[in-house]
PDB file of N, CA and C in Angstrom:
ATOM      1  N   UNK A   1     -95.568 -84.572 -10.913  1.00  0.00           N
ATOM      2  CA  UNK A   1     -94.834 -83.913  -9.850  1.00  0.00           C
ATOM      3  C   UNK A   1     -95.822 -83.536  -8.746  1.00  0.00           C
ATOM      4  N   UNK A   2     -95.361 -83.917  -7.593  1.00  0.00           N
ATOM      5  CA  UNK A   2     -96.367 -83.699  -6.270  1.00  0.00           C
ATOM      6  C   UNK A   2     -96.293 -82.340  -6.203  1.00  0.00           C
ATOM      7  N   UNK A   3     -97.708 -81.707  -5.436  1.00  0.00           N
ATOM      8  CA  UNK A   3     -98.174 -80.377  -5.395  1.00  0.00           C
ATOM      9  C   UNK A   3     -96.877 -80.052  -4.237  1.00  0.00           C
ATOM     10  N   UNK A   4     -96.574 -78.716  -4.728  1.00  0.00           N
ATOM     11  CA  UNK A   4     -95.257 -78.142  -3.298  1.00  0.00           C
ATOM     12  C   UNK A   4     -96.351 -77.251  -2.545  1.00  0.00           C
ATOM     13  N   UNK A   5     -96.151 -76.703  -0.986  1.00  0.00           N
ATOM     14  CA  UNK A   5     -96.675 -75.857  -0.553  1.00  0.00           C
ATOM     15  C   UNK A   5     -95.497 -74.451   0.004  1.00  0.00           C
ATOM     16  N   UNK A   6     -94.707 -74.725  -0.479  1.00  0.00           N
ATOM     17  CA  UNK A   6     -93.903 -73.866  -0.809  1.00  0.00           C
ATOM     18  C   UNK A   6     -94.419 -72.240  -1.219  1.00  0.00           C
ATOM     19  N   UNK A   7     -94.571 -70.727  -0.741  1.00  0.00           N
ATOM     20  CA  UNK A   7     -95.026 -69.738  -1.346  1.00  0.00           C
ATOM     21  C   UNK A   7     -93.856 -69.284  -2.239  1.00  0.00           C
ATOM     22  N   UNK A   8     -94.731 -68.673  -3.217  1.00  0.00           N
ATOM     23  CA  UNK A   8     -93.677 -67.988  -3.800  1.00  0.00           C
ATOM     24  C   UNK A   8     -92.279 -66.772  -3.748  1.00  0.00           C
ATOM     25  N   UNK A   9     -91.012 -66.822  -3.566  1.00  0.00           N
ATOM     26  CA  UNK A   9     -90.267 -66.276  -3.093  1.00  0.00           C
ATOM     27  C   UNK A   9     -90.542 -64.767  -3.270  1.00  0.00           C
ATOM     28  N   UNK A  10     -90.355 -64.123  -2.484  1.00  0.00           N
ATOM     29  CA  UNK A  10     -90.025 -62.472  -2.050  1.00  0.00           C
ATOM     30  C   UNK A  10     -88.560 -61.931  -1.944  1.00  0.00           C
ATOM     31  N   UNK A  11     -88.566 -61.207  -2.027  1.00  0.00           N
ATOM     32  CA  UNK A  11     -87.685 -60.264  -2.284  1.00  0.00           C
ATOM     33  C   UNK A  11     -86.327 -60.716  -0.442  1.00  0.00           C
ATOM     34  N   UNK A  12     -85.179 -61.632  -1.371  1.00  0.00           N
ATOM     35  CA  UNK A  12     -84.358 -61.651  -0.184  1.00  0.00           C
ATOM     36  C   UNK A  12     -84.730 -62.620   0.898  1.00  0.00           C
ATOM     37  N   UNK A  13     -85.913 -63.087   1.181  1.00  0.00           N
ATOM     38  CA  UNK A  13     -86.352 -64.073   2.489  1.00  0.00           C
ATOM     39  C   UNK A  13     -85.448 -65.427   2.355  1.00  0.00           C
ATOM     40  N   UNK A  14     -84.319 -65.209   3.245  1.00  0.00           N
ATOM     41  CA  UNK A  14     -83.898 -66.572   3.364  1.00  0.00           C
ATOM     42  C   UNK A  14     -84.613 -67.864   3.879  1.00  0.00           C
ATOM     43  N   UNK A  15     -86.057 -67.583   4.344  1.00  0.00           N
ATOM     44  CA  UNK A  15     -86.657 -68.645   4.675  1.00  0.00           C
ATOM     45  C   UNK A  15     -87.562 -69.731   4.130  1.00  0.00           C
ATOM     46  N   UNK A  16     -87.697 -68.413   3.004  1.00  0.00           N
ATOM     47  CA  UNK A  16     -88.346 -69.181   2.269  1.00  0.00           C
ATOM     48  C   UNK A  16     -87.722 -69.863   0.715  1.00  0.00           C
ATOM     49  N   UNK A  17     -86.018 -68.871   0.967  1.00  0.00           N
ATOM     50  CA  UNK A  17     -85.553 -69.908   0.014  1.00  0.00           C
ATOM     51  C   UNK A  17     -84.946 -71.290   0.746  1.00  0.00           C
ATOM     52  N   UNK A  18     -84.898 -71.098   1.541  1.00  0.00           N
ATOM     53  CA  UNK A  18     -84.042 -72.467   2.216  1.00  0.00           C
ATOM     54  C   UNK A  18     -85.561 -73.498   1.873  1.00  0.00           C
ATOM     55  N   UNK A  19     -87.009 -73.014   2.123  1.00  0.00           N
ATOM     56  CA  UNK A  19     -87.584 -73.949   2.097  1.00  0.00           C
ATOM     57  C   UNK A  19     -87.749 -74.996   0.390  1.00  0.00           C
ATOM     58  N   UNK A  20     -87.598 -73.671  -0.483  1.00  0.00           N
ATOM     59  CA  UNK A  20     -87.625 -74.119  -1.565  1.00  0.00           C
ATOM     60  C   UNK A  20     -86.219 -75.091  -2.016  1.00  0.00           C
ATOM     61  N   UNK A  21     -85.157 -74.747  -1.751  1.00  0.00           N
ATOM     62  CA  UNK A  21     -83.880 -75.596  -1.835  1.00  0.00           C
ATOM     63  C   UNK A  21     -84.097 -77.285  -1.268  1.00  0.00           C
ATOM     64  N   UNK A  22     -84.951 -77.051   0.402  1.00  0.00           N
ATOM     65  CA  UNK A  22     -85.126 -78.280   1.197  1.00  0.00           C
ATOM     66  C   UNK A  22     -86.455 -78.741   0.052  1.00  0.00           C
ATOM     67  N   UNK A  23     -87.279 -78.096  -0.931  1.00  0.00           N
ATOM     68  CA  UNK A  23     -87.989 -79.259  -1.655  1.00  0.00           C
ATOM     69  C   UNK A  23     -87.370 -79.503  -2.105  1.00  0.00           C
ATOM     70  N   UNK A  24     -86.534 -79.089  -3.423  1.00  0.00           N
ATOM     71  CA  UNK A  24     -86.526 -79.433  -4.478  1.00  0.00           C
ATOM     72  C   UNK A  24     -85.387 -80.914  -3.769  1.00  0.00           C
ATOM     73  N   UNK A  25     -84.590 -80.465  -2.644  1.00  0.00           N
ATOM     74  CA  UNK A  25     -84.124 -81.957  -2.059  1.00  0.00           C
ATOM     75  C   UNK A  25     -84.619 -82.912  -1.955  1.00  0.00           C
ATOM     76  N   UNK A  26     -85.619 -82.811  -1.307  1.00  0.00           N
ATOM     77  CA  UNK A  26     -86.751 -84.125  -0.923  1.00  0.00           C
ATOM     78  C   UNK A  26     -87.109 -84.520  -1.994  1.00  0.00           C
ATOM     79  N   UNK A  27     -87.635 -84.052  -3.139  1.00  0.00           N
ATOM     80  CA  UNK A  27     -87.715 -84.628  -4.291  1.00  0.00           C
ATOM     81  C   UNK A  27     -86.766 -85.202  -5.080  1.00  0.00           C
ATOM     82  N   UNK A  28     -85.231 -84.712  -5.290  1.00  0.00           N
ATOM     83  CA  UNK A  28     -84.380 -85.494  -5.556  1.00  0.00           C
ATOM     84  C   UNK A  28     -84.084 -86.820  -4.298  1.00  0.00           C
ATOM     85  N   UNK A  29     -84.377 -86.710  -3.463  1.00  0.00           N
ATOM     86  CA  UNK A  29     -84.112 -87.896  -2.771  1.00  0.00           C
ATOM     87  C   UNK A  29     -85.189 -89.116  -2.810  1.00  0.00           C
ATOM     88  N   UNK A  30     -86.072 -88.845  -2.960  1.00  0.00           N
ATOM     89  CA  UNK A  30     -87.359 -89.726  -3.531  1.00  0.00           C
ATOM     90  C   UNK A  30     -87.050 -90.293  -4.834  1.00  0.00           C
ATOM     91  N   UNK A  31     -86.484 -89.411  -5.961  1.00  0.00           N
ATOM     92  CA  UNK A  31     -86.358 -89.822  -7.268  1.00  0.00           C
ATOM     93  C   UNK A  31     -85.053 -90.833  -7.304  1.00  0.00           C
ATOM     94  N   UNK A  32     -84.055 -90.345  -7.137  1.00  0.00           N
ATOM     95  CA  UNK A  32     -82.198 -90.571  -7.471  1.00  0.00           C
ATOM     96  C   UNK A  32     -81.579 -91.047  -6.397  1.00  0.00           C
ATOM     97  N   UNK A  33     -82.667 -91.024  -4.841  1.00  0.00           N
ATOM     98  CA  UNK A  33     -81.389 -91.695  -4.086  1.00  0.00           C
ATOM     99  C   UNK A  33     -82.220 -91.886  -3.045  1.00  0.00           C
ATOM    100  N   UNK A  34     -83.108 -93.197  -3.097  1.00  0.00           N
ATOM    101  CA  UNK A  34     -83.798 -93.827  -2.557  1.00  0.00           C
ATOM    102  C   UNK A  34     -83.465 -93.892  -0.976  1.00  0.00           C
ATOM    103  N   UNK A  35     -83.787 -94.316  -0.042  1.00  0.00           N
ATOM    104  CA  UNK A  35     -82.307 -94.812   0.887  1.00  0.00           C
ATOM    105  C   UNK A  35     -82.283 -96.025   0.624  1.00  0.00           C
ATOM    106  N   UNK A  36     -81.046 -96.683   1.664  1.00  0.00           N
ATOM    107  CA  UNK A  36     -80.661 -97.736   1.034  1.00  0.00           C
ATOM    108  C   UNK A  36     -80.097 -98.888   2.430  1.00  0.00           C
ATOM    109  N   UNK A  37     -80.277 -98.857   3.810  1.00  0.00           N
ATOM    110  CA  UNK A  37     -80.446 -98.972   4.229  1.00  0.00           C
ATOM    111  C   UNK A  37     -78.744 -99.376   4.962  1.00  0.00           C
ATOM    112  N   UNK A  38     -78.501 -97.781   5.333  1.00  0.00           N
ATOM    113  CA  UNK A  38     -76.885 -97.393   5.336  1.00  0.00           C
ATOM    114  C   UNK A  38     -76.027 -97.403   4.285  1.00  0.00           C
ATOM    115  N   UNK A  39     -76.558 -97.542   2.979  1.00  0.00           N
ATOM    116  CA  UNK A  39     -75.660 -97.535   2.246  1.00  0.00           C
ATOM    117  C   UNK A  39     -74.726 -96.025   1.683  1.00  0.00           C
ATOM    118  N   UNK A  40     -74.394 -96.336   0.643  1.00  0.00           N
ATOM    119  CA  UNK A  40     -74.027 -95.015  -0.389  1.00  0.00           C
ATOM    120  C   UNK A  40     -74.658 -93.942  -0.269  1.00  0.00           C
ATOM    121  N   UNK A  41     -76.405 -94.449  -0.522  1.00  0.00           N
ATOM    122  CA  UNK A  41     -77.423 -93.399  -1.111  1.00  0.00           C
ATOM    123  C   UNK A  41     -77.365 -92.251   0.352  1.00  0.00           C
ATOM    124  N   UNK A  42     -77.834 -93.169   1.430  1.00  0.00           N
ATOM    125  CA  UNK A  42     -77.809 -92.725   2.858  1.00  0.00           C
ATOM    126  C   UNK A  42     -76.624 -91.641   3.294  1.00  0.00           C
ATOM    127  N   UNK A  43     -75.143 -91.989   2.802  1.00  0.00           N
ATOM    128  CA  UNK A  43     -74.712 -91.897   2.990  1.00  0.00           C
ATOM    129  C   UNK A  43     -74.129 -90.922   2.678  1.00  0.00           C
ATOM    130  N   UNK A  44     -74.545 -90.598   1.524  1.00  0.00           N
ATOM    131  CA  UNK A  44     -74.602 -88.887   0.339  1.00  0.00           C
ATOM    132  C   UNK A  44     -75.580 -88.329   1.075  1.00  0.00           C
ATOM    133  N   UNK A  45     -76.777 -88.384   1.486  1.00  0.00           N
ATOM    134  CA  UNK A  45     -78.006 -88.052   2.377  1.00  0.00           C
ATOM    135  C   UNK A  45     -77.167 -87.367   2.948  1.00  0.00           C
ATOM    136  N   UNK A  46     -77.339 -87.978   4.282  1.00  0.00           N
ATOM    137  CA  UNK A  46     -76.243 -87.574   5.532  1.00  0.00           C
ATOM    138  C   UNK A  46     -75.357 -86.360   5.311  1.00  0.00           C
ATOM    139  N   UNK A  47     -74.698 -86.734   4.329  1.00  0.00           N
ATOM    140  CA  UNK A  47     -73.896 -85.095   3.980  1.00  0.00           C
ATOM    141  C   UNK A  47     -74.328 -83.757   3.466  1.00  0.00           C
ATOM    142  N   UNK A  48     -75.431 -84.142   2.323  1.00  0.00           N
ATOM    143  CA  UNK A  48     -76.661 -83.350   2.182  1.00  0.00           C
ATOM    144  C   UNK A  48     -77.184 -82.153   3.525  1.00  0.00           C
ATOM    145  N   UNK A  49     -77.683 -83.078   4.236  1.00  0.00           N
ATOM    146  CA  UNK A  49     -78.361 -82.982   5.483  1.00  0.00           C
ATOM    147  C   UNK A  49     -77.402 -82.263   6.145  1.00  0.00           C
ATOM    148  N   UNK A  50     -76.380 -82.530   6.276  1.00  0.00           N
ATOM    149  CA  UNK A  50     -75.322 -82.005   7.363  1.00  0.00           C
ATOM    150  C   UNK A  50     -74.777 -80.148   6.505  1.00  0.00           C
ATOM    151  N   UNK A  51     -74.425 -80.132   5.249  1.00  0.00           N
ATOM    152  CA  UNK A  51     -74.186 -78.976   4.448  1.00  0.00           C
ATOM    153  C   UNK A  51     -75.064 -78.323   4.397  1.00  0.00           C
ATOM    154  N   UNK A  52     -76.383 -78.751   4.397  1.00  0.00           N
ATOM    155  CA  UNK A  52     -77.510 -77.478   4.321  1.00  0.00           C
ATOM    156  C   UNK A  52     -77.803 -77.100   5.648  1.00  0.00           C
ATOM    157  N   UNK A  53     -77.560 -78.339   6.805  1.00  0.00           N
ATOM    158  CA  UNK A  53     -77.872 -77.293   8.183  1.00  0.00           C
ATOM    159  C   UNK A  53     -76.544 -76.192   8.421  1.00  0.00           C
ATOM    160  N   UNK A  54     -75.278 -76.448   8.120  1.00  0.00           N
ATOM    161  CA  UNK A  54     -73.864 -75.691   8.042  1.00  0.00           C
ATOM    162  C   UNK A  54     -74.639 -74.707   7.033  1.00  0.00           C
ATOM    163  N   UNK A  55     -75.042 -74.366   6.473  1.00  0.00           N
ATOM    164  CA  UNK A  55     -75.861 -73.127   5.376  1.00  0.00           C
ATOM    165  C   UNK A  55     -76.603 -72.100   6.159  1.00  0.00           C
ATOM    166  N   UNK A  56     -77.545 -72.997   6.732  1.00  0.00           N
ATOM    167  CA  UNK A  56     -78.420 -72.389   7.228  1.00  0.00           C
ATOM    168  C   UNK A  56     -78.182 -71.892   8.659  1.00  0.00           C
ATOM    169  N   UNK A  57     -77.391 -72.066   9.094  1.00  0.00           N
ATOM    170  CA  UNK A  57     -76.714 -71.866  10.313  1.00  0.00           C
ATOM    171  C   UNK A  57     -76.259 -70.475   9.813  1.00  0.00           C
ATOM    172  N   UNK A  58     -75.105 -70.146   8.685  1.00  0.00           N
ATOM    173  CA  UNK A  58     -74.411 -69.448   8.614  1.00  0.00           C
ATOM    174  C   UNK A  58     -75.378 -68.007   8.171  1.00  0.00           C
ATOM    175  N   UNK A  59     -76.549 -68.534   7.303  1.00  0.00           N
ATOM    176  CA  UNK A  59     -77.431 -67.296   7.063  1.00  0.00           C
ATOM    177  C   UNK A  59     -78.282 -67.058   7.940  1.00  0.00           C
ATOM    178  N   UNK A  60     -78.175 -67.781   9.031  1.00  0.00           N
ATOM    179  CA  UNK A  60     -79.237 -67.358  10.248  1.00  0.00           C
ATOM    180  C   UNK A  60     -81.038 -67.635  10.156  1.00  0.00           C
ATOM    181  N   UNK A  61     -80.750 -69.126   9.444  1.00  0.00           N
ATOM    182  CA  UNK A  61     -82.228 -68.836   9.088  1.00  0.00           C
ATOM    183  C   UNK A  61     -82.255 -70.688   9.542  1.00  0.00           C
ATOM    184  N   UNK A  62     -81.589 -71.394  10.481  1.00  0.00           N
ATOM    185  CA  UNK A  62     -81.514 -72.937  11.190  1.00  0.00           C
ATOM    186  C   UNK A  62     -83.178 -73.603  11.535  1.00  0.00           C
ATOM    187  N   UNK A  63     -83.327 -74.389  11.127  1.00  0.00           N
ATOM    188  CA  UNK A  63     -84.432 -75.104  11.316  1.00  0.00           C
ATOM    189  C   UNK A  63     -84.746 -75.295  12.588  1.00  0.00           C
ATOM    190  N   UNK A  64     -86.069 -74.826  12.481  1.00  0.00           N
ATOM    191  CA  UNK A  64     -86.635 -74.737  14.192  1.00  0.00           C
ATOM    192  C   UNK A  64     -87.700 -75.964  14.599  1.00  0.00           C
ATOM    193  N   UNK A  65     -86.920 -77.060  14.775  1.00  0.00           N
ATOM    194  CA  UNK A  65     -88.183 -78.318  14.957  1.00  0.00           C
ATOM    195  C   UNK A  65     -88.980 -77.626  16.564  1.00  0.00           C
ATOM    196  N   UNK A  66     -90.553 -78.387  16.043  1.00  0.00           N
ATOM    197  CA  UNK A  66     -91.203 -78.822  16.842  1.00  0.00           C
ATOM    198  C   UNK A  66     -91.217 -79.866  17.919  1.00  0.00           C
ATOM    199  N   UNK A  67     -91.520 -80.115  18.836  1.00  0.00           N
ATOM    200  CA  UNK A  67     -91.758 -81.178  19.819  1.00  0.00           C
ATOM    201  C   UNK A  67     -91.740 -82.481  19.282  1.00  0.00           C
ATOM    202  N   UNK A  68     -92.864 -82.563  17.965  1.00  0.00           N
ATOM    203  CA  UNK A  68     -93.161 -83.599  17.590  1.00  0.00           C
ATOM    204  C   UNK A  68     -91.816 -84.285  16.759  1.00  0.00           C
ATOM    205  N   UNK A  69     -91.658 -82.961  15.652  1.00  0.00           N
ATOM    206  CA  UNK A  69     -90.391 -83.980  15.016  1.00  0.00           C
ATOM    207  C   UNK A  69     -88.989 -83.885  15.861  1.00  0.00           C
ATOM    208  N   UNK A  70     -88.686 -83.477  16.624  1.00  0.00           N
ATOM    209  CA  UNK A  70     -87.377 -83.426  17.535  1.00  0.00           C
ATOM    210  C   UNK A  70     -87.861 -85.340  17.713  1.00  0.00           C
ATOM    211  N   UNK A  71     -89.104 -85.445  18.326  1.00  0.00           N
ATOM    212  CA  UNK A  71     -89.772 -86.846  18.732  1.00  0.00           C
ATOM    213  C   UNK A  71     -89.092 -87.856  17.387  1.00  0.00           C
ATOM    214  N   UNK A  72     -89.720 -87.766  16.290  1.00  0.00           N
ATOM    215  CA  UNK A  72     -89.521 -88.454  15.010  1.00  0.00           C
ATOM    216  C   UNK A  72     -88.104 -87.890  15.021  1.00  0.00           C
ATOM    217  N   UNK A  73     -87.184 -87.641  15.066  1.00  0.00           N
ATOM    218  CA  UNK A  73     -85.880 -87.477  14.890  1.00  0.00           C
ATOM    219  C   UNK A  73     -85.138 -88.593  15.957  1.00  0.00           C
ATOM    220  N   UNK A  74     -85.339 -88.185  16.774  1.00  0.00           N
ATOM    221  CA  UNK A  74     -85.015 -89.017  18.355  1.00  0.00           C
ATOM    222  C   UNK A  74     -85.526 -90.324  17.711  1.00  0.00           C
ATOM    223  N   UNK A  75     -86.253 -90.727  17.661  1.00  0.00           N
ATOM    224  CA  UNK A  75     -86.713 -92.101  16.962  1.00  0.00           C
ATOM    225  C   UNK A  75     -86.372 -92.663  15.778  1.00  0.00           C
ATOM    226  N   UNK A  76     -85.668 -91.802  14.248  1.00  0.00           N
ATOM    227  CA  UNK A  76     -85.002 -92.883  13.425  1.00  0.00           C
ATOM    228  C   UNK A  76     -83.498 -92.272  13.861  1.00  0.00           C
ATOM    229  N   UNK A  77     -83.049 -91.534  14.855  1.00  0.00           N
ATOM    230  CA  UNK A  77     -82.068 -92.354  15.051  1.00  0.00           C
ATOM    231  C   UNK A  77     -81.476 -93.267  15.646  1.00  0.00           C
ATOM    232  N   UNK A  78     -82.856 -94.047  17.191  1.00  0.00           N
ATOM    233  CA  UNK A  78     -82.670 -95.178  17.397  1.00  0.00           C
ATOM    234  C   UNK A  78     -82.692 -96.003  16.398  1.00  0.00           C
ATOM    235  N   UNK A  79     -83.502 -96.200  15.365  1.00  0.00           N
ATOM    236  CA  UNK A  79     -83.816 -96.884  14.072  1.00  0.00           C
ATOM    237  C   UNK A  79     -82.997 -97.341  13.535  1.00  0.00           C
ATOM    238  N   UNK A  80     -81.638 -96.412  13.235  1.00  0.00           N
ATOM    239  CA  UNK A  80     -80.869 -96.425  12.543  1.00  0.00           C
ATOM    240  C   UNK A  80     -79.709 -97.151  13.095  1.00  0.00           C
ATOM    241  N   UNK A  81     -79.392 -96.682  14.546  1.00  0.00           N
ATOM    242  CA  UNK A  81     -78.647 -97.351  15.958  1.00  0.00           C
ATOM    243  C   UNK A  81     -79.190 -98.815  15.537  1.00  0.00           C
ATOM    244  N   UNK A  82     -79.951 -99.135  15.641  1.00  0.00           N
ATOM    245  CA  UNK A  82     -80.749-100.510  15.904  1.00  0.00           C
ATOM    246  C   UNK A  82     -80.177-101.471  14.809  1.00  0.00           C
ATOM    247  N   UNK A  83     -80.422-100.725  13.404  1.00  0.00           N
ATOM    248  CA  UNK A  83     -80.442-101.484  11.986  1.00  0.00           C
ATOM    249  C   UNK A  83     -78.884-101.648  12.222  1.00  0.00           C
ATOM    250  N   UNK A  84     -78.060-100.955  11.921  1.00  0.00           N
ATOM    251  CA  UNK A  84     -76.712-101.145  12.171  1.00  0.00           C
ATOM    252  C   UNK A  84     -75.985-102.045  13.166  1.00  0.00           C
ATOM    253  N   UNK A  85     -76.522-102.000  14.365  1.00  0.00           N
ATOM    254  CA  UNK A  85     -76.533-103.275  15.559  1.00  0.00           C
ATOM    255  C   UNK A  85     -76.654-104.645  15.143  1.00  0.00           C
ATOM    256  N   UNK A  86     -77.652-104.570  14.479  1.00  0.00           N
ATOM    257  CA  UNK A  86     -78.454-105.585  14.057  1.00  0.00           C
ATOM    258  C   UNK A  86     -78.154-106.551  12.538  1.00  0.00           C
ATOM    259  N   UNK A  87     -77.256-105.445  11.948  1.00  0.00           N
ATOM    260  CA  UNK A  87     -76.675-106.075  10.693  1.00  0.00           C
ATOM    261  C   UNK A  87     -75.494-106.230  10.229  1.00  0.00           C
ATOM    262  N   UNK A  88     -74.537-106.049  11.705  1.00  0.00           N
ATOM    263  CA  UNK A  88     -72.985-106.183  11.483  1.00  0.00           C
ATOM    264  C   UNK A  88     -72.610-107.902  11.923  1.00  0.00           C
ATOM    265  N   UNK A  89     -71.868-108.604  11.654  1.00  0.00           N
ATOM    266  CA  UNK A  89     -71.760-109.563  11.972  1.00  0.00           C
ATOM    267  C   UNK A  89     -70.147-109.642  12.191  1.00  0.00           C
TER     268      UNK A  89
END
């Protein structure tokens, strides 16, 4: 099991449980649901992704990207635009 940098939870910090919830995700998504390149797996993703920002929204604790990944965001979802373009016939 890869090292987490995750601290250990305190008393009530929703921030740092959301971070621990968003590992233990990433690790189930590495293990059980590879992506798949729009498929199923992606496609459970996606909803994943979409229910925990609706979470975190509601406890006031919403992910605050940086410059850089707003950048890497903006970019696989041309990626994704692209692959889909590119593989409908």
């Amino acid at each position: 099991m890869p090292n987490r940098t995750v601290p250990p939870l305190t008393n009530w910090n929703l921030y740092q449980a959301k971070e621990v919830i968003w590992d233990a995700l990433h690790m189930a998504r590495e293990d059980i649901l590879p992506p798949d390149s729009n498929g199923p797996n992606d496609d459970y993703w996606e909803n994943v992704c979409t229910a925990m920002a609706w979470l975190q929204e509601a406890a006031g604790c919403e992910e605050i990207m940086d410059e850089d990944e707003e950048e890497d965001d903006e970019y696989r979802k041309y990626q994704l635009d692209w692959m889909e373009s590119n593989t409908k016939d």
